[in-house]
Protein backbone atom coordinates (compact mmCIF):
# COMPACT_ATOMS: atom_id res chain seq x y z
CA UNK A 1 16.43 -264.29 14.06
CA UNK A 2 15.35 -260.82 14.02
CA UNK A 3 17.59 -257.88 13.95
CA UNK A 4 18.44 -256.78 17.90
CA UNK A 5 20.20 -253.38 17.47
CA UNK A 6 17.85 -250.53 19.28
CA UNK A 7 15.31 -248.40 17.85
CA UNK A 8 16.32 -244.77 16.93
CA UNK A 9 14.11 -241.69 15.90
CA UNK A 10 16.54 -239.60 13.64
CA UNK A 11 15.56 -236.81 11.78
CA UNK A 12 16.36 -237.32 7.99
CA UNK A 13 18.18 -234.45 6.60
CA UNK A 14 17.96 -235.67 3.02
CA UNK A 15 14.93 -233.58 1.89
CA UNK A 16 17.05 -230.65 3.25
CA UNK A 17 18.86 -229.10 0.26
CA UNK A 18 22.30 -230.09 -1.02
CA UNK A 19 24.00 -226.87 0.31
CA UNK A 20 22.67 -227.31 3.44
CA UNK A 21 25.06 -226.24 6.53
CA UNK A 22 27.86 -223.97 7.21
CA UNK A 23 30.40 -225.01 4.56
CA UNK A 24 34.14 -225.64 6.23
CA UNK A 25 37.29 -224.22 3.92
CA UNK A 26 38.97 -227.31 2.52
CA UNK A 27 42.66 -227.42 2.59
CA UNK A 28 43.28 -229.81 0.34
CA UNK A 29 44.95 -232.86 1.16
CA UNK A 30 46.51 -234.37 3.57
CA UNK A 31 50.53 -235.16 2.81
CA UNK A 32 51.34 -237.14 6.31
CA UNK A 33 54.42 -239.58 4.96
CA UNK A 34 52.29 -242.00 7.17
CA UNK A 35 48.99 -241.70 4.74
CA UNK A 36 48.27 -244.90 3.95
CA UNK A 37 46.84 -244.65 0.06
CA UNK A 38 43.66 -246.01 -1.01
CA UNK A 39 42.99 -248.22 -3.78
CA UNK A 40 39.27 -246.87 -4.00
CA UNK A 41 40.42 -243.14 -4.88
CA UNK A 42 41.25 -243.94 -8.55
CA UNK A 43 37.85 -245.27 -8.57
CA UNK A 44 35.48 -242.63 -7.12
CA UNK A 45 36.86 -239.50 -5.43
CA UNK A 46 35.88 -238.36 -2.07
CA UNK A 47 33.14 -235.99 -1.97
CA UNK A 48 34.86 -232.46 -0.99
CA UNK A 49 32.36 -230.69 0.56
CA UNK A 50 32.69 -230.61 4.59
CA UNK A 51 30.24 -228.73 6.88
CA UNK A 52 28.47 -228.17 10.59
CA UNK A 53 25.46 -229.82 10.10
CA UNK A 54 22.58 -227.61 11.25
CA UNK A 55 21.48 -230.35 13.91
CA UNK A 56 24.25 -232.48 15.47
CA UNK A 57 23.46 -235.98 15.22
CA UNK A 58 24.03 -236.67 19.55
CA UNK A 59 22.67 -239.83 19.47
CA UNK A 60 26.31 -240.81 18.38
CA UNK A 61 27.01 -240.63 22.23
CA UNK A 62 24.32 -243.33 22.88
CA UNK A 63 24.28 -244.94 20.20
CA UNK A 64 27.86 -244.88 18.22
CA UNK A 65 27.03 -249.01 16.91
CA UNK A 66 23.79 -249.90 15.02
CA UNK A 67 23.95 -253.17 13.46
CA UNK A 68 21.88 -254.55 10.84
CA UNK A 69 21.92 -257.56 9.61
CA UNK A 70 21.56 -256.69 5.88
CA UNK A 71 24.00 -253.71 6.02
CA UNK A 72 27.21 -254.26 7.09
CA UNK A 73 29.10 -250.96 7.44
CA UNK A 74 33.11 -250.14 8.46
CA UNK A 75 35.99 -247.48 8.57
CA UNK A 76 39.24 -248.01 7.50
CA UNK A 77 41.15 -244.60 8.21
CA UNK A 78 44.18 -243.54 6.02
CA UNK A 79 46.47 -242.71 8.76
CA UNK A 80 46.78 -243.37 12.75
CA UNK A 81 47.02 -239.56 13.09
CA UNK A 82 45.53 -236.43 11.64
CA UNK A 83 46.25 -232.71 12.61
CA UNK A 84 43.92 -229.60 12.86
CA UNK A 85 43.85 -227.57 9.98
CA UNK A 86 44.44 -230.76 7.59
CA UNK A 87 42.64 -233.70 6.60
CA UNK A 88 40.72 -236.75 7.78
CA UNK A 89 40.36 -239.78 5.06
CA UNK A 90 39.82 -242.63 5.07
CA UNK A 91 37.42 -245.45 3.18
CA UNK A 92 33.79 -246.64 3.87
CA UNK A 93 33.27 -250.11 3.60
CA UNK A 94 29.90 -250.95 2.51
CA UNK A 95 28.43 -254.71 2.33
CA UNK A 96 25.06 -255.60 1.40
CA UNK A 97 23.48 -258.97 1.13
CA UNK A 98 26.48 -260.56 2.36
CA UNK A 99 27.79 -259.20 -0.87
CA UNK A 100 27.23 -261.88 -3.41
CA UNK A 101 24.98 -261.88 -6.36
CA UNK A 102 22.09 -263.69 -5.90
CA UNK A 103 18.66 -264.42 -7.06
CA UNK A 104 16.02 -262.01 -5.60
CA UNK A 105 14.62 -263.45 -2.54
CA UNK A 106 10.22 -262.53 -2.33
CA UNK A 107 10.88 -262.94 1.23
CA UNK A 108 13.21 -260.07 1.58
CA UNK A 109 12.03 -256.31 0.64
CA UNK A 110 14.34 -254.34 -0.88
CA UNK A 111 16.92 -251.60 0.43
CA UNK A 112 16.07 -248.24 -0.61
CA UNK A 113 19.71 -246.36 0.09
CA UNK A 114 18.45 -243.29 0.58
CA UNK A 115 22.42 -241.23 1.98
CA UNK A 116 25.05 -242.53 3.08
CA UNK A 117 27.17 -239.45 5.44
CA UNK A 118 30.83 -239.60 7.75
CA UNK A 119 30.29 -237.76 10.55
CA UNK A 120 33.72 -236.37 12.74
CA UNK A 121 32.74 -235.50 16.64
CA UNK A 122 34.81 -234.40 19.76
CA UNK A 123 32.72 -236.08 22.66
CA UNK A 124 33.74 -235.00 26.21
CA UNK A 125 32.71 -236.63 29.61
CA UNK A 126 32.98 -234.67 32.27
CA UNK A 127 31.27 -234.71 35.81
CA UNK A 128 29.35 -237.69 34.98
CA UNK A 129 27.68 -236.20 31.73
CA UNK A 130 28.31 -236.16 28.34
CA UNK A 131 28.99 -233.55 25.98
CA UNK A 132 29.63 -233.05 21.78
CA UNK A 133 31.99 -229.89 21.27
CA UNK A 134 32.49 -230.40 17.87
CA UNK A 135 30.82 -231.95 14.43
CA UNK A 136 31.60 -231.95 11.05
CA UNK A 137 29.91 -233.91 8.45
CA UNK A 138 30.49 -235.01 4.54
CA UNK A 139 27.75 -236.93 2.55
CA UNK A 140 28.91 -239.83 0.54
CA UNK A 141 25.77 -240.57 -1.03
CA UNK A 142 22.85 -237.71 -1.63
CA UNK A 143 21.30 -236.32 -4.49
CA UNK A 144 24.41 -234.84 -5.90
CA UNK A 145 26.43 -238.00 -5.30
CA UNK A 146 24.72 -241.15 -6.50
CA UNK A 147 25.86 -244.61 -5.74
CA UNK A 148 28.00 -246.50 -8.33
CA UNK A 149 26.33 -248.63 -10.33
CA UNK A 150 28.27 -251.68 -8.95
CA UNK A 151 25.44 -250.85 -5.70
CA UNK A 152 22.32 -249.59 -6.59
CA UNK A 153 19.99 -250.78 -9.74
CA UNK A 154 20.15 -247.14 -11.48
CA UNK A 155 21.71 -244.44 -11.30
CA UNK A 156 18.76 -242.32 -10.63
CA UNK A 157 16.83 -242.37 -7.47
CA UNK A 158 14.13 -245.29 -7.91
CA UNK A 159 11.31 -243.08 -5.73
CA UNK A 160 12.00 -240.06 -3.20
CA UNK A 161 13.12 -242.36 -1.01
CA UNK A 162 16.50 -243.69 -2.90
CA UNK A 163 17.74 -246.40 -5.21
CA UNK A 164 17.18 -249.96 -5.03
CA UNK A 165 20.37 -251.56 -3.17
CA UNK A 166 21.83 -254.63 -4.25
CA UNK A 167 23.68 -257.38 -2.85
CA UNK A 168 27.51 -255.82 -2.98
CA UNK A 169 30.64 -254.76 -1.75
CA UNK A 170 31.43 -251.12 -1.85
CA UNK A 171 34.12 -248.88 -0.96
CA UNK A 172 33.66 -245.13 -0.49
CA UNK A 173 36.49 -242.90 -0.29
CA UNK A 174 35.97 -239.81 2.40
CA UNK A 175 37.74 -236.84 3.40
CA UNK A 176 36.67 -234.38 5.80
CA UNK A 177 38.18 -230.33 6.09
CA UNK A 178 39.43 -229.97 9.68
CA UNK A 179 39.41 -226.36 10.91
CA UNK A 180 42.76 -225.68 12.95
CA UNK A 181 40.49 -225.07 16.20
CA UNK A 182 39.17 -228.48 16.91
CA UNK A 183 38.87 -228.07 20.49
CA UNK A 184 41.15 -229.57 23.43
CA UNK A 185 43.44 -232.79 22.74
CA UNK A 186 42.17 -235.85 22.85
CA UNK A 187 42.74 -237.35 26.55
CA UNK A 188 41.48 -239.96 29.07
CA UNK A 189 41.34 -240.12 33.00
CA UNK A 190 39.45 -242.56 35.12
CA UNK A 191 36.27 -239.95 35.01
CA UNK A 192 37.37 -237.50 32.48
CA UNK A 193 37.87 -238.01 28.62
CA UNK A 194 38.00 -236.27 25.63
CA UNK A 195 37.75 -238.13 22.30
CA UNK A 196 36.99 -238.26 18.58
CA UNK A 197 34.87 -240.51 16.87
CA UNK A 198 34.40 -240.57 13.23
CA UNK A 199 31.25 -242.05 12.67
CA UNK A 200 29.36 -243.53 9.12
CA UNK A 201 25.46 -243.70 8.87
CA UNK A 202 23.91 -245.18 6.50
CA UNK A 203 19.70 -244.13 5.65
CA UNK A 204 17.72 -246.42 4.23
CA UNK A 205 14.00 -247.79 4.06
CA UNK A 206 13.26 -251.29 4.42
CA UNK A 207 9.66 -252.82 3.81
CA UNK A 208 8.44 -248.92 4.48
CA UNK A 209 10.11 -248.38 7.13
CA UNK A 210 13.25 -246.12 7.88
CA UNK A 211 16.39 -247.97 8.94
CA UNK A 212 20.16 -246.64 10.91
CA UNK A 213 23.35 -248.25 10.26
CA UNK A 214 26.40 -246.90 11.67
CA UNK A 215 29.64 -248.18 12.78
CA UNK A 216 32.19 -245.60 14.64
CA UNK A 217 35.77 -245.90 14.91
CA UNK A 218 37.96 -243.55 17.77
CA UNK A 219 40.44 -241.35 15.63
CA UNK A 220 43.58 -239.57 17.36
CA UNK A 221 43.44 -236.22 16.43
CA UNK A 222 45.80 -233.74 17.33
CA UNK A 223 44.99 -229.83 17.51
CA UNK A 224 47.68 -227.25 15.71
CA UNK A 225 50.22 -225.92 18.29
CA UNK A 226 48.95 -223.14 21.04
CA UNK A 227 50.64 -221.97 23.61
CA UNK A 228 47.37 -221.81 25.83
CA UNK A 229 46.12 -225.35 25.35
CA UNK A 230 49.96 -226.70 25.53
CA UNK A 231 50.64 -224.83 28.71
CA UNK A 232 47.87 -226.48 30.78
CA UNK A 233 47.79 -229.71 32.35
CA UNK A 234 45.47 -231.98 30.79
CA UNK A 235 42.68 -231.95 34.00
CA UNK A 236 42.91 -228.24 33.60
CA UNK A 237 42.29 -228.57 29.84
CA UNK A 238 39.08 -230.04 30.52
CA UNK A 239 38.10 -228.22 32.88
CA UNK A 240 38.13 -225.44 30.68
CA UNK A 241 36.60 -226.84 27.80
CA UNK A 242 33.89 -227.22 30.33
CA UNK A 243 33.12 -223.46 29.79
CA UNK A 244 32.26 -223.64 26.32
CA UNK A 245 29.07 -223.83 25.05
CA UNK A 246 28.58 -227.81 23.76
CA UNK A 247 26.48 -228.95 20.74
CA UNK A 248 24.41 -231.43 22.63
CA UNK A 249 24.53 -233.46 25.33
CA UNK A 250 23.65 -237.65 25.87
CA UNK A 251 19.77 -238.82 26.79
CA UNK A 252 22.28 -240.86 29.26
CA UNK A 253 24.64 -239.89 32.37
CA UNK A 254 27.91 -241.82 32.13
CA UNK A 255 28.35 -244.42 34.82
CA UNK A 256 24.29 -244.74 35.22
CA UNK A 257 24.20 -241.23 37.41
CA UNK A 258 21.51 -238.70 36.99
C-alpha cells in the first residue's frame, strides 16, 4: 500500500553552510537528579552546537507527524522537565528497513540520508490562530556529523545528496542550549495554549525524489523565575505574549476558522 502521510514543500537547508544560524551559548549540561542517562552517549556524543535557524521550519504547526513507511523515527527525552537557561536531551530513535539485515530488494530504491536535525518550538494558539515564538535547532547528521557506520554504507557522502541508508536501528543522542528567556510557561485553556514541541526531521531522497520524516513529542518546559511572568495570571500571560513579534504563523486557523 502506498505511503499516505501528506506532501510537504520544505526548503533544504543542507547546502547552506555548517555555521549557518545565530549560534546559542551552551551551558553545558543538564544535572536534574531526575535525568534519566542514556546508554547511547558512551557511544556517540550529542552534537553541541544549538542555533535559530535562519527560516523557522512552521510547518511543524501543520504538520508535527510525517510517517513513512521506510523510516521510522521517535524521541525518547531524558527527563519529564527541563528549565530555561539549561538543557534539553534526549535520544533519537532511528529505524530503517524494519531494522534487520537483509538482502537488497531491486524493487526498493535506496535511502539517500541526506540530515537528520531536533528542532525545539514554543507554539501558541491564540484567537483562533496559530503562532511559533520560539525555535532552536541542532543537526544530528550534516556534513560535519556523519552517520555511524552501523547506518549508512560509508562514511563519506555517496553523492551531494547523502549516504546510502541501510536497514538499521540507530540511536542519536541530542542536546539542545536553552536560553533563560524562552518565552511564557507552557499552559492550556479551552481556546488558549501555549506549548513546546521538540520535533526530529529526517531529509532524505528516495527514487529522486526528496522525502520528510518527523515525529514530535510535547516537552514541559519551564522558564527561569521572573517576577513579571510569575505575577500574572496565566490568560494575562498570553495575552501578552500576544504582543510580541512571532516567527511564523500556521497555513491553518485552529478550530477550521479563517
Amino acid at each position: 500500500m502506498p505511503d499516505q502521510s501528506p506532501t510537504v514543500h520544505m526548503p533544504s537547508l543542507v547546502s547552506i553552510p555548517h555555521d549557518y544560524g545565530e549560534t546559542v551559548p551552551s551551558r553545558g549540561r543538564s544535572t536534574s537528579p531526575i535525568r534519566r542517562t542514556s546508554s547511547a552517549e558512551k557511544l556517540r556524543r550529542a552534537p553541541s552546537r544549538t542555533f535559530i535557524p535562519p527560516v523557522p521550519p512552521v510547518d511543524i504547526m501543520d504538520f508535527p507527524k510525517l510517517p513513512h513507511p521506510r523510516v521510522g523515527v521517535s524521541i525518547r527525552m531524558s527527563a519529564p522537565i527541563f528549565l530555561g537557561g539549561a538543557t534539553a536531551e534526549g535520544d533519537v530513535c532511528l529505524v530503517i528497513d524494519g531494522g534487520k539485515r537483509q538482502k537488497s530488494n531491486p524493487k526498493k530504491p535506496p535511502i539517500l540520508m541526506n540530515r537528520i536535525s531536533v528542532s525545539l518550538v514554543g507554539i501558541e494558539r491564540s484567537n483562533g490562530r496559530t503562532t511559533m515564538f520560539q525555535c532552536l535547532m541542532t543537526d544530528l547528521i550534516d556534513e560535519a556529523h556523519p552517520p555511524p557506520k552501523t547506518m549508512a554504507l560509508a562514511n563519506q557522502p555517496a553523492s551531494e545528496v547523502g549516504w546510502q541508508a541501510i536497514p538499521s536501528a540507530s540511536v542519536l543522542p541530542f542536546r539542545i542550549d536553552l536560553p533563560v528567556s524562552l518565552g511564557p510557561v507552557p499552559f492550556k485553556s479551552k481556546k488558549n495554549s501555549i506549548k513546546f514541541l521538540v520535533s526530529v526531521l529526517v531529509e532524505a531522497r528516495l527514487g529522486g525524489e526528496r522525502v520528510y520524516v518527523r515525529n514530535s513529542e510535547e516537552v514541559a518546559i519551564l522558564a527561569v523565575y521572573d517576577r513579571m511572568w510569575h505575577s500574572l495570571p496565566a490568560e494575562d500571560e498570553l495575552r501578552a505574549s500576544s504582543s510580541r513579534k512571532g516567527l511564523g504563523q500556521s497555513s491553518q486557523s485552529v478550530g477550521g476558522h479563517g
